[in-house]
N, C-alpha and C. Protein backbone atom coordinates (compact mmCIF):
# COMPACT_ATOMS: atom_id res chain seq x y z
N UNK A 1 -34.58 -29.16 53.97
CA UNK A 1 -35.26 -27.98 53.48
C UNK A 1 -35.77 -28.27 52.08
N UNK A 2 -37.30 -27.94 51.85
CA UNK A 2 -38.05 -28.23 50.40
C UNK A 2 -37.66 -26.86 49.92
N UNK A 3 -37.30 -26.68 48.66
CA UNK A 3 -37.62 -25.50 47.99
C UNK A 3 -38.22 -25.37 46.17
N UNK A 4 -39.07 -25.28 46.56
CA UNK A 4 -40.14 -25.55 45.06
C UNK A 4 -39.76 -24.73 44.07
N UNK A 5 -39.46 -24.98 42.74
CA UNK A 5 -39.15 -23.71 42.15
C UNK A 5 -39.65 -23.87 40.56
N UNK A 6 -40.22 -23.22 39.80
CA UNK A 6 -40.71 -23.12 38.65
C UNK A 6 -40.27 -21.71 37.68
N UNK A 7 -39.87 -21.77 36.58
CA UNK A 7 -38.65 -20.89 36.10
C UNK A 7 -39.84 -19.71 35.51
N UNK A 8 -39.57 -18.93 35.36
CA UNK A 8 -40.12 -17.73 34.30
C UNK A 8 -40.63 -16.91 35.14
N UNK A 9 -41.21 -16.46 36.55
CA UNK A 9 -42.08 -15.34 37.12
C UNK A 9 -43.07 -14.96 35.80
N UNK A 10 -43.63 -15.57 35.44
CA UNK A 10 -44.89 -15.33 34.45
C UNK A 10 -45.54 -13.69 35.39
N UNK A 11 -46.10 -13.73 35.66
CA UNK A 11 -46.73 -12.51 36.48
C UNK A 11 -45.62 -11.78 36.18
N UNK A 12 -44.48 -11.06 36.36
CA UNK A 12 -43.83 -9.73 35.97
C UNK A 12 -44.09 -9.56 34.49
N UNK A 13 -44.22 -8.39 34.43
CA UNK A 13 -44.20 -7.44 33.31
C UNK A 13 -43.14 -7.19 32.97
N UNK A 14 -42.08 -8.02 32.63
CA UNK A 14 -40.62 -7.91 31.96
C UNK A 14 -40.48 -9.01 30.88
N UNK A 15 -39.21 -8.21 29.85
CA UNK A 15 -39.35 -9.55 29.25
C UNK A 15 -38.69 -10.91 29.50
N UNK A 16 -39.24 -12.20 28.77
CA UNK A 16 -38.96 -13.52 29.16
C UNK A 16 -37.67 -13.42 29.59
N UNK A 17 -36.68 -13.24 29.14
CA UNK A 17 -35.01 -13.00 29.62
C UNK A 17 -35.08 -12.73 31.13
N UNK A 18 -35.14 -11.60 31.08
CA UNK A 18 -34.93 -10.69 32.43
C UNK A 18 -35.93 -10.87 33.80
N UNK A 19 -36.99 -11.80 33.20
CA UNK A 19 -37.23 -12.46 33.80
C UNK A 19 -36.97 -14.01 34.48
N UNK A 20 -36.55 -14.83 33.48
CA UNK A 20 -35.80 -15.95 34.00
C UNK A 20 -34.44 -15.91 34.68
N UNK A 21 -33.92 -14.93 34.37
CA UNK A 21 -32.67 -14.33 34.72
C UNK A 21 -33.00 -13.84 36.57
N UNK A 22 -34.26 -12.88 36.62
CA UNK A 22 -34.49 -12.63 38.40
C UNK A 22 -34.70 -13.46 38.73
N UNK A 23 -35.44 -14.66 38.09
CA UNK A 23 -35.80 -16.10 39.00
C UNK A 23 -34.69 -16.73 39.43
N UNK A 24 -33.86 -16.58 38.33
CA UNK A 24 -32.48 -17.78 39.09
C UNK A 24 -31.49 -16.81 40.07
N UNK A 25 -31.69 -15.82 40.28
CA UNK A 25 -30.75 -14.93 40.97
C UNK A 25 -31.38 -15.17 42.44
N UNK A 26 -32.94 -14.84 42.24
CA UNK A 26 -33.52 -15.25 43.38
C UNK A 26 -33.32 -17.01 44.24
N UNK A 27 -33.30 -17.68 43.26
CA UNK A 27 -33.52 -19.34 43.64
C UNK A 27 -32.11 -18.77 44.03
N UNK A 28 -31.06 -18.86 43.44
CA UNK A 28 -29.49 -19.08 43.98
C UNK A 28 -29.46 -18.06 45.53
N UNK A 29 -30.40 -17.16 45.73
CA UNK A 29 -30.01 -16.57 46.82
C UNK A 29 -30.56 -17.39 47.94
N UNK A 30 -31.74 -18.07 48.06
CA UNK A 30 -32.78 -19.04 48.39
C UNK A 30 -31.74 -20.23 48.48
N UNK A 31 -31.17 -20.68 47.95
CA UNK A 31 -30.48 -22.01 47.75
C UNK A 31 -28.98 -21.69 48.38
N UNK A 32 -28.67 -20.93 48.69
CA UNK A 32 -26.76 -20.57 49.13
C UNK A 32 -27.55 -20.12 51.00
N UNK A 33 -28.80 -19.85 51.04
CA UNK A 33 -29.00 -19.21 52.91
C UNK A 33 -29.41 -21.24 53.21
N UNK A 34 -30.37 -21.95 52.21
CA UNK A 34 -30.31 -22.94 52.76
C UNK A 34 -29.70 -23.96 52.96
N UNK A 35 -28.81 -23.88 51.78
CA UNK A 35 -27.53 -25.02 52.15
C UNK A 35 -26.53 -24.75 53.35
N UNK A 36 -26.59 -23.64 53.60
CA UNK A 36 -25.56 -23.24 54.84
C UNK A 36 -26.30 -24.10 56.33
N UNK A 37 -27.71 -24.36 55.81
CA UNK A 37 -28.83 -24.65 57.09
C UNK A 37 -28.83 -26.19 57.00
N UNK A 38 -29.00 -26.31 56.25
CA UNK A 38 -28.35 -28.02 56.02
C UNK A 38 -29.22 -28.81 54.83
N UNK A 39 -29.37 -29.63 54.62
CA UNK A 39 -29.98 -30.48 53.57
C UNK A 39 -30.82 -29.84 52.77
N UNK A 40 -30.65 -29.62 51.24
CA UNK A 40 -31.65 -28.82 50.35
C UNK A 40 -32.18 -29.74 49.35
N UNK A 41 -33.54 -29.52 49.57
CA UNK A 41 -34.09 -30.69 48.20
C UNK A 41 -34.59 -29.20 47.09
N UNK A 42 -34.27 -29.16 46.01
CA UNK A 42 -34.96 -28.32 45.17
C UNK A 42 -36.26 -28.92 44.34
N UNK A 43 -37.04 -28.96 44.15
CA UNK A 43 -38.08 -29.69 43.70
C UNK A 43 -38.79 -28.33 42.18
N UNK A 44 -38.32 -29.14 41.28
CA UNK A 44 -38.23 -28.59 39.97
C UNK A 44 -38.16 -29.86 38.41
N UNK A 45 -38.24 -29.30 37.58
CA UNK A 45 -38.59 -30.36 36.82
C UNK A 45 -37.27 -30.22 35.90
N UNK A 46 -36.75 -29.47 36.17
CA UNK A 46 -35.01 -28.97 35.40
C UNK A 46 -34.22 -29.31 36.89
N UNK A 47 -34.16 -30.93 36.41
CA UNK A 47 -32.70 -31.22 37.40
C UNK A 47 -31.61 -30.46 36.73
N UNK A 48 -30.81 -30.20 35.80
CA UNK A 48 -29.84 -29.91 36.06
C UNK A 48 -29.64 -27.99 36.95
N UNK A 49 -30.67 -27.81 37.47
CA UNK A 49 -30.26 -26.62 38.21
C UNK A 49 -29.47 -26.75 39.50
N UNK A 50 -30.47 -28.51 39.90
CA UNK A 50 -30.26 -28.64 41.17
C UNK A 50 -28.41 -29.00 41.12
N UNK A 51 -27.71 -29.64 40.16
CA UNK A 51 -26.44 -29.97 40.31
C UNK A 51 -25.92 -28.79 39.90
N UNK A 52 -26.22 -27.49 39.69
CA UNK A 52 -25.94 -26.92 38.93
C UNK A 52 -25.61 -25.52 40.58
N UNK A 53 -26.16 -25.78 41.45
CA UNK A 53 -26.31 -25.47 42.74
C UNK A 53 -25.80 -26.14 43.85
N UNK A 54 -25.98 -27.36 43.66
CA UNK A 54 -25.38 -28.09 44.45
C UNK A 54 -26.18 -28.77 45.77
N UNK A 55 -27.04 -28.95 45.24
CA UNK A 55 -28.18 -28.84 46.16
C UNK A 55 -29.14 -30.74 44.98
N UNK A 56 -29.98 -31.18 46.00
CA UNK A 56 -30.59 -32.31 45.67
C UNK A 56 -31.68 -31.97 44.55
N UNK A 57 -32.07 -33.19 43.96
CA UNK A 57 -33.36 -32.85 43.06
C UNK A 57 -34.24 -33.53 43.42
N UNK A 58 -35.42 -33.37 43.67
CA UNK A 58 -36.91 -34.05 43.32
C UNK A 58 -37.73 -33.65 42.16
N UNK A 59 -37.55 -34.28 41.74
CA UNK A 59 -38.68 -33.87 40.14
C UNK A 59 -40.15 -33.55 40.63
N UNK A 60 -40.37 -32.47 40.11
CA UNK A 60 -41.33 -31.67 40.03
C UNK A 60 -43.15 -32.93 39.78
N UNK A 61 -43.86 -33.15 40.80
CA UNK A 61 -44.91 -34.07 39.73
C UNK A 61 -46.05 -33.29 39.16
N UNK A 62 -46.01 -31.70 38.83
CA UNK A 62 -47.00 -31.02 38.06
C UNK A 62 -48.14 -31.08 39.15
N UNK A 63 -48.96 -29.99 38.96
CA UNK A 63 -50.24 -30.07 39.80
C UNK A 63 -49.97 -28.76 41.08
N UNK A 64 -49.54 -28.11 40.21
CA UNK A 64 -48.68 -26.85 41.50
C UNK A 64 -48.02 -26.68 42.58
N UNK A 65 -48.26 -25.99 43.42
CA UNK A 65 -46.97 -26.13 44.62
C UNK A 65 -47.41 -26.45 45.36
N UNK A 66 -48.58 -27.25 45.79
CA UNK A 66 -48.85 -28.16 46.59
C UNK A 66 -48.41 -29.55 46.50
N UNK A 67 -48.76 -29.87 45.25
CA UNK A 67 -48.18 -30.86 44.92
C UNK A 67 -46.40 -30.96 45.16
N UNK A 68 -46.08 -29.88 44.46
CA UNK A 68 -44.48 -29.76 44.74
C UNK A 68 -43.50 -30.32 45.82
N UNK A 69 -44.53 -29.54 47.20
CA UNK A 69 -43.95 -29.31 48.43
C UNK A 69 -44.33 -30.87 49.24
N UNK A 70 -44.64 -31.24 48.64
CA UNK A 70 -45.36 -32.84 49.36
C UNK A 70 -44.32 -33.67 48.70
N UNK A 71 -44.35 -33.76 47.72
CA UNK A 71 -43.07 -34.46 46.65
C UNK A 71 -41.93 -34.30 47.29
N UNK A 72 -41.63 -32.89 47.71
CA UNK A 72 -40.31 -32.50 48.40
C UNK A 72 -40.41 -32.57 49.87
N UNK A 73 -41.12 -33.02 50.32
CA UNK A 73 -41.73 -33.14 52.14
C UNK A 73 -41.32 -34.77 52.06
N UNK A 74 -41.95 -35.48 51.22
CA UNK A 74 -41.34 -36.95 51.18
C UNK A 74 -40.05 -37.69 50.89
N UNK A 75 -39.21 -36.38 50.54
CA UNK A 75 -37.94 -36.96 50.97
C UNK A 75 -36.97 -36.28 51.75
N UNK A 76 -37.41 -35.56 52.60
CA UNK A 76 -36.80 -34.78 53.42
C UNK A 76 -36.76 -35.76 54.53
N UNK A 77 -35.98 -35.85 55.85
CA UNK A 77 -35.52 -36.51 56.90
C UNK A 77 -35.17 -35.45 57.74
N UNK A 78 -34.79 -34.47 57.58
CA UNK A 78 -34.71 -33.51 59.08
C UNK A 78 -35.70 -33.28 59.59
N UNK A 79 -36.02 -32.46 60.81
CA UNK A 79 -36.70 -32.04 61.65
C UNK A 79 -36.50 -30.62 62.12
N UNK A 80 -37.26 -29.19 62.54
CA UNK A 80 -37.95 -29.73 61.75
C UNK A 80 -38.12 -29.49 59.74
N UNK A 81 -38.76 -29.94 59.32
CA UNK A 81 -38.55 -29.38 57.35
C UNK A 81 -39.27 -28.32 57.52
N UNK A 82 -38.32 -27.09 56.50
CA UNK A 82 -38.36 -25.87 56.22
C UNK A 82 -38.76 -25.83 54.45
N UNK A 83 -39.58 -25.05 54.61
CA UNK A 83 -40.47 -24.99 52.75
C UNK A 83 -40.25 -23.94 52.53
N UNK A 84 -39.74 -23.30 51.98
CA UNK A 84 -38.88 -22.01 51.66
C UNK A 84 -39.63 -21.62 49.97
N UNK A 85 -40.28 -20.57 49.74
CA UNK A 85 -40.04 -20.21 48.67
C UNK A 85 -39.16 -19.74 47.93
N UNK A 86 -39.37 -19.91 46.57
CA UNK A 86 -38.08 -19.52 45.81
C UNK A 86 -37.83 -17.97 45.37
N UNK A 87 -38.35 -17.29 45.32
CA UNK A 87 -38.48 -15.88 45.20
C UNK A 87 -38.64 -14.78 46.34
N UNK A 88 -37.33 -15.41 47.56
CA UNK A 88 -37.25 -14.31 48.74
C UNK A 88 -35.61 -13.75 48.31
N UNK A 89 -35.51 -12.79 47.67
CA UNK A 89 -34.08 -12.04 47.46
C UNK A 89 -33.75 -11.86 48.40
N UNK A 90 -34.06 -11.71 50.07
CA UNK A 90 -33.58 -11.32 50.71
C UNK A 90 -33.01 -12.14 52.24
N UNK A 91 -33.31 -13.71 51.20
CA UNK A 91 -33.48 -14.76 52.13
C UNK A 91 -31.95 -14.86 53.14
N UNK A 92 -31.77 -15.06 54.31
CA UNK A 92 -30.54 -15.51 54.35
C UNK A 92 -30.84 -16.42 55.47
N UNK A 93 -29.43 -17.29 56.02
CA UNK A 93 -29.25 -17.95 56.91
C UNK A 93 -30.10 -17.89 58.17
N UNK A 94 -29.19 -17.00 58.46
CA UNK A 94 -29.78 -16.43 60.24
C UNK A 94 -31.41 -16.55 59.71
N UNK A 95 -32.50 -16.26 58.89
CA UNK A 95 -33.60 -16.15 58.60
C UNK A 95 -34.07 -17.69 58.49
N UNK A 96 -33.88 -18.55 57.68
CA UNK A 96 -34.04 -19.57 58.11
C UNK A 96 -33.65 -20.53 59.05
N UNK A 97 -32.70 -20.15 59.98
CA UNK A 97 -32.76 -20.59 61.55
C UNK A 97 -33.52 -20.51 62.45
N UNK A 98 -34.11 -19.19 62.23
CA UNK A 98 -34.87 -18.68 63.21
C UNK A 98 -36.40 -19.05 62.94
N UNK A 99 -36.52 -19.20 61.29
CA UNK A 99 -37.85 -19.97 61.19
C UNK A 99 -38.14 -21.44 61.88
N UNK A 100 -36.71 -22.32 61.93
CA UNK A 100 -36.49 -23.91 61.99
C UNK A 100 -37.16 -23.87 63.66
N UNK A 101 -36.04 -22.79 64.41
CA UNK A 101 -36.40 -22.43 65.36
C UNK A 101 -37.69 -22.32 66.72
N UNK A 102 -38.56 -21.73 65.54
CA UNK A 102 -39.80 -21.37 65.72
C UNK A 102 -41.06 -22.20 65.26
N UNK A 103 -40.51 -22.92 64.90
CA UNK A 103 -41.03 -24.37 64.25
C UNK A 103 -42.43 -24.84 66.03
N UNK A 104 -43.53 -25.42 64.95
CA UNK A 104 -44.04 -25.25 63.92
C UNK A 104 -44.33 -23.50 63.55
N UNK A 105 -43.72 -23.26 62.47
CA UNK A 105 -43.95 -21.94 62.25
C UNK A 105 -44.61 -21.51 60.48
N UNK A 106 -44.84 -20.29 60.33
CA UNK A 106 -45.28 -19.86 58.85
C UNK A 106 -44.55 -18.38 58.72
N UNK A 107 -44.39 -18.22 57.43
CA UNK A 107 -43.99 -16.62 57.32
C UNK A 107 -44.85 -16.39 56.13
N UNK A 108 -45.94 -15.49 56.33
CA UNK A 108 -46.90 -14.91 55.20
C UNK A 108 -46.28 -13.77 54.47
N UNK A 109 -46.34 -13.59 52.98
CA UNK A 109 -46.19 -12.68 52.64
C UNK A 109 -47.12 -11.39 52.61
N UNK A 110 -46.98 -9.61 53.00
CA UNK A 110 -47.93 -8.65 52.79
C UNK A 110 -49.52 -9.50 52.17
N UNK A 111 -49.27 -10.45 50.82
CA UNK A 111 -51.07 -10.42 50.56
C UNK A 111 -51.83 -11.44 51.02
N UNK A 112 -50.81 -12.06 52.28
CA UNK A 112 -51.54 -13.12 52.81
C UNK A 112 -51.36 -14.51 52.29
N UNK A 113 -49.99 -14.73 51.42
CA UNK A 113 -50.51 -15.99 50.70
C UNK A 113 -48.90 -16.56 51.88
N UNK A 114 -48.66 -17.48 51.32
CA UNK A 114 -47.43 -18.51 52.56
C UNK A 114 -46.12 -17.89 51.99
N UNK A 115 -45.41 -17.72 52.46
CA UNK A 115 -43.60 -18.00 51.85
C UNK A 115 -42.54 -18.68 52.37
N UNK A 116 -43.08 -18.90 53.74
CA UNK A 116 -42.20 -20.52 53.98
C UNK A 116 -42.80 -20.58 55.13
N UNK A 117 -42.80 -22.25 55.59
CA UNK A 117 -42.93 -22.92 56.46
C UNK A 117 -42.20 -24.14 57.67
N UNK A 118 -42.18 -24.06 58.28
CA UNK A 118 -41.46 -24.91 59.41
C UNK A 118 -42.52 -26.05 60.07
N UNK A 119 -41.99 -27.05 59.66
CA UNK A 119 -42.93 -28.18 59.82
C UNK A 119 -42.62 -29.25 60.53
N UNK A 120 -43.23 -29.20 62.42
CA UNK A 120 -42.81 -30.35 62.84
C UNK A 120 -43.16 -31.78 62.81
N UNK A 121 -44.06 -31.75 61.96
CA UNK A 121 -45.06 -33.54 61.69
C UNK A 121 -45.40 -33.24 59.95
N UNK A 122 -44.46 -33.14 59.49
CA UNK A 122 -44.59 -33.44 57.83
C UNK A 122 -45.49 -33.77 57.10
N UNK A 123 -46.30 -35.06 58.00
CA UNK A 123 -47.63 -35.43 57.74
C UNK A 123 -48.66 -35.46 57.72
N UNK A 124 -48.39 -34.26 58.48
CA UNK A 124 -49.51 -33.23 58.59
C UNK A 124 -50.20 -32.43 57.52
N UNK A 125 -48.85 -31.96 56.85
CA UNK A 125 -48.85 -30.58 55.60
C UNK A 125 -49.88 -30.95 54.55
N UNK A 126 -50.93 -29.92 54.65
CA UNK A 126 -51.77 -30.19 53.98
C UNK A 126 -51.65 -28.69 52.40
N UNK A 127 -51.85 -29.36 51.37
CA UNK A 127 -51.66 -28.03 50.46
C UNK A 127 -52.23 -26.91 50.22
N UNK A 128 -52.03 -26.00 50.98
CA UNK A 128 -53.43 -24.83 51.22
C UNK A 128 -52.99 -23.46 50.70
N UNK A 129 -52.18 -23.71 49.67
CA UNK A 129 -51.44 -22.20 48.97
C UNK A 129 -52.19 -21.66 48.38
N UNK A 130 -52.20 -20.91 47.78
CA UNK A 130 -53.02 -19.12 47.10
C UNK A 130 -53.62 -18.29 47.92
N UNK A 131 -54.59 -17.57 47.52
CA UNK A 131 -55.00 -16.52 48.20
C UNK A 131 -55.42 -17.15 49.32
N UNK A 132 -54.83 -16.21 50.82
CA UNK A 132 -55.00 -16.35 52.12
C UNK A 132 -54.87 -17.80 52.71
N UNK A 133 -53.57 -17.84 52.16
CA UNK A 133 -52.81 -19.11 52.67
C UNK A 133 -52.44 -19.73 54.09
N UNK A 134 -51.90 -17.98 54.23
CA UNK A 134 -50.76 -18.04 55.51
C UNK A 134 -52.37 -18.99 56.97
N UNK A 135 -53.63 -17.65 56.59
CA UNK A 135 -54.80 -18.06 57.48
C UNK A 135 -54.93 -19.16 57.63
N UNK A 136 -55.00 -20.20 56.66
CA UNK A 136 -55.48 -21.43 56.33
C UNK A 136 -54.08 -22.10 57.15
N UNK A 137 -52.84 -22.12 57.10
CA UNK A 137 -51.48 -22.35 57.50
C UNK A 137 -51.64 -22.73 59.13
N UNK A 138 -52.22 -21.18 59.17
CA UNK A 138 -52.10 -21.07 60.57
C UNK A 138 -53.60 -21.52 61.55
N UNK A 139 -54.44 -21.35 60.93
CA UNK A 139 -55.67 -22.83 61.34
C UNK A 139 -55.08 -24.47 61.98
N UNK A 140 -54.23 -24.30 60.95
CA UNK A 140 -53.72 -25.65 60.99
C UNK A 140 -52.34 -25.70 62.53
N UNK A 141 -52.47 -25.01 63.08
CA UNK A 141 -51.31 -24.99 64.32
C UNK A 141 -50.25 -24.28 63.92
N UNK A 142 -49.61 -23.73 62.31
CA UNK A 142 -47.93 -23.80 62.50
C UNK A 142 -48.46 -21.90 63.25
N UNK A 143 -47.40 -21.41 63.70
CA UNK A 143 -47.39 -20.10 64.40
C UNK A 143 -46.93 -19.03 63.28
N UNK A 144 -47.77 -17.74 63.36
CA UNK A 144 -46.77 -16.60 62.47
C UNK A 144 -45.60 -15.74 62.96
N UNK A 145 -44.52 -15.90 62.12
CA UNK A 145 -43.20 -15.25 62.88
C UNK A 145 -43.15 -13.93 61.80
N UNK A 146 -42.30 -13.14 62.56
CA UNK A 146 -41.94 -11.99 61.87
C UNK A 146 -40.72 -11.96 61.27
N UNK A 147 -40.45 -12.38 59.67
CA UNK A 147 -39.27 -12.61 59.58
C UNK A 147 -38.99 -11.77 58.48
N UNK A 148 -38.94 -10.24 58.44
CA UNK A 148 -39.26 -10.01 56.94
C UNK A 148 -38.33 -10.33 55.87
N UNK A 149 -37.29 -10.88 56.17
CA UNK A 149 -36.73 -10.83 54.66
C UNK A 149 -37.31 -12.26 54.28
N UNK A 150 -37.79 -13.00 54.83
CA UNK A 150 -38.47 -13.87 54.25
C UNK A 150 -39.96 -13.45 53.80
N UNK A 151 -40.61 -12.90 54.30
CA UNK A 151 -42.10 -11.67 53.94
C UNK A 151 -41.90 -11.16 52.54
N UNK A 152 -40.52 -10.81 52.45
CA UNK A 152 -40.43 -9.94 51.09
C UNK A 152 -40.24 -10.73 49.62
N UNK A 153 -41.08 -10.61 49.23
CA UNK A 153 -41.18 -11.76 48.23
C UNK A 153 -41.35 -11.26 47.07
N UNK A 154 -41.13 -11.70 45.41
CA UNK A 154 -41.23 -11.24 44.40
C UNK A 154 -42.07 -11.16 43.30
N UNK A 155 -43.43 -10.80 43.26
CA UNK A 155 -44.68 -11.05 42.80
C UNK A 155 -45.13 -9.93 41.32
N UNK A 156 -44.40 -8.33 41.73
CA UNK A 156 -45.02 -7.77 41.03
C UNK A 156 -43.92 -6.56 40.68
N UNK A 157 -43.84 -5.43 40.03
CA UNK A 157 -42.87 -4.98 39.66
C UNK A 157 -42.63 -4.01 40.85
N UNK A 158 -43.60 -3.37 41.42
CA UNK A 158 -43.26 -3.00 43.00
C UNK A 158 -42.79 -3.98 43.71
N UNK A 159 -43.05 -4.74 44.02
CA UNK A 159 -42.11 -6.12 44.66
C UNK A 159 -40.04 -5.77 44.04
N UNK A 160 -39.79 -5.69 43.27
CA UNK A 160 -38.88 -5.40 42.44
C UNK A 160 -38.53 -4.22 42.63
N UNK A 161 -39.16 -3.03 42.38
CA UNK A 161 -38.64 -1.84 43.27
C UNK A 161 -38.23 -1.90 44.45
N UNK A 162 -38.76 -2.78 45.53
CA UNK A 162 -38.48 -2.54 46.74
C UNK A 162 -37.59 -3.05 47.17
């Protein structure tokens, strides 16, 4: 399992604190449903989170989360690899089983952009994140599942209310 993660939620309207603070609450909730699933690469440029979790590191090579998830796609060895974003609070186990499951699969968030993926040919994954992702995702063969606590993702301060 890739899970890309970059610290601060810049986009919320909170301050820097309370914001780095929901990011890591979120990653640790993200990181405790996928280690239960088996192999976690965190792909970040602050290794010590990843020992800090318990979970693997790939250093981050800059160039966004495309870049990220390819970095972290190349050292993954399961089948099939699960790309999990880092900002699903509501991520759990049973949720990423059922994505692995459903493989090749995608879970879009409400504005259309990706929040994780199930990938049976790795070499395939092409980097097609931002606006109207999931479309572009799913062009590409993986299938859309209904998984919402993976759907529910953390973008905006309604995101946070909910």
């Amino acid at each position: 399992m890739v899970v890309p993660f970059r610290s601060g939620k810049s986009r919320l309207a909170l301050p820097a604190e309370a914001r780095e603070a929901m990011a890591l609450s979120m990653l640790a909730t993200v990181l405790a449903a996928a280690k239960s699933v088996g192999r976690t690469l965190l792909v970040t440029n602050d290794g010590e989170l990843a020992g800090r979790f318990g979970v693997e590191h790939v250093p981050d090579p800059g160039g966004g989360q495309g870049a990220a998830v390819v970095a972290g796609i190349d050292g993954a060895r399961e089948l099939p690899v699960l790309v999990v974003n880092a900002d699903l609070p509501r991520a759990t186990t049973a949720d990423l089983e059922s994505l692995a499951g459903a493989a090749p699969a995608l879970v879009a968030a409400a504005d259309g952009t990706t929040n994780a993926l199930a990938l049976t040919d790795p070499a395939a994954f092409e980097p097609l994140y931002g606006p109207g992702s999931a479309a572009r995702f799913e062009a590409l063969g993986l299938r859309p599942v209904d998984l919402p606590n993976l759907a529910a993702d953390v973008d905006t301060l309604a995101d946070v209310a909910a």
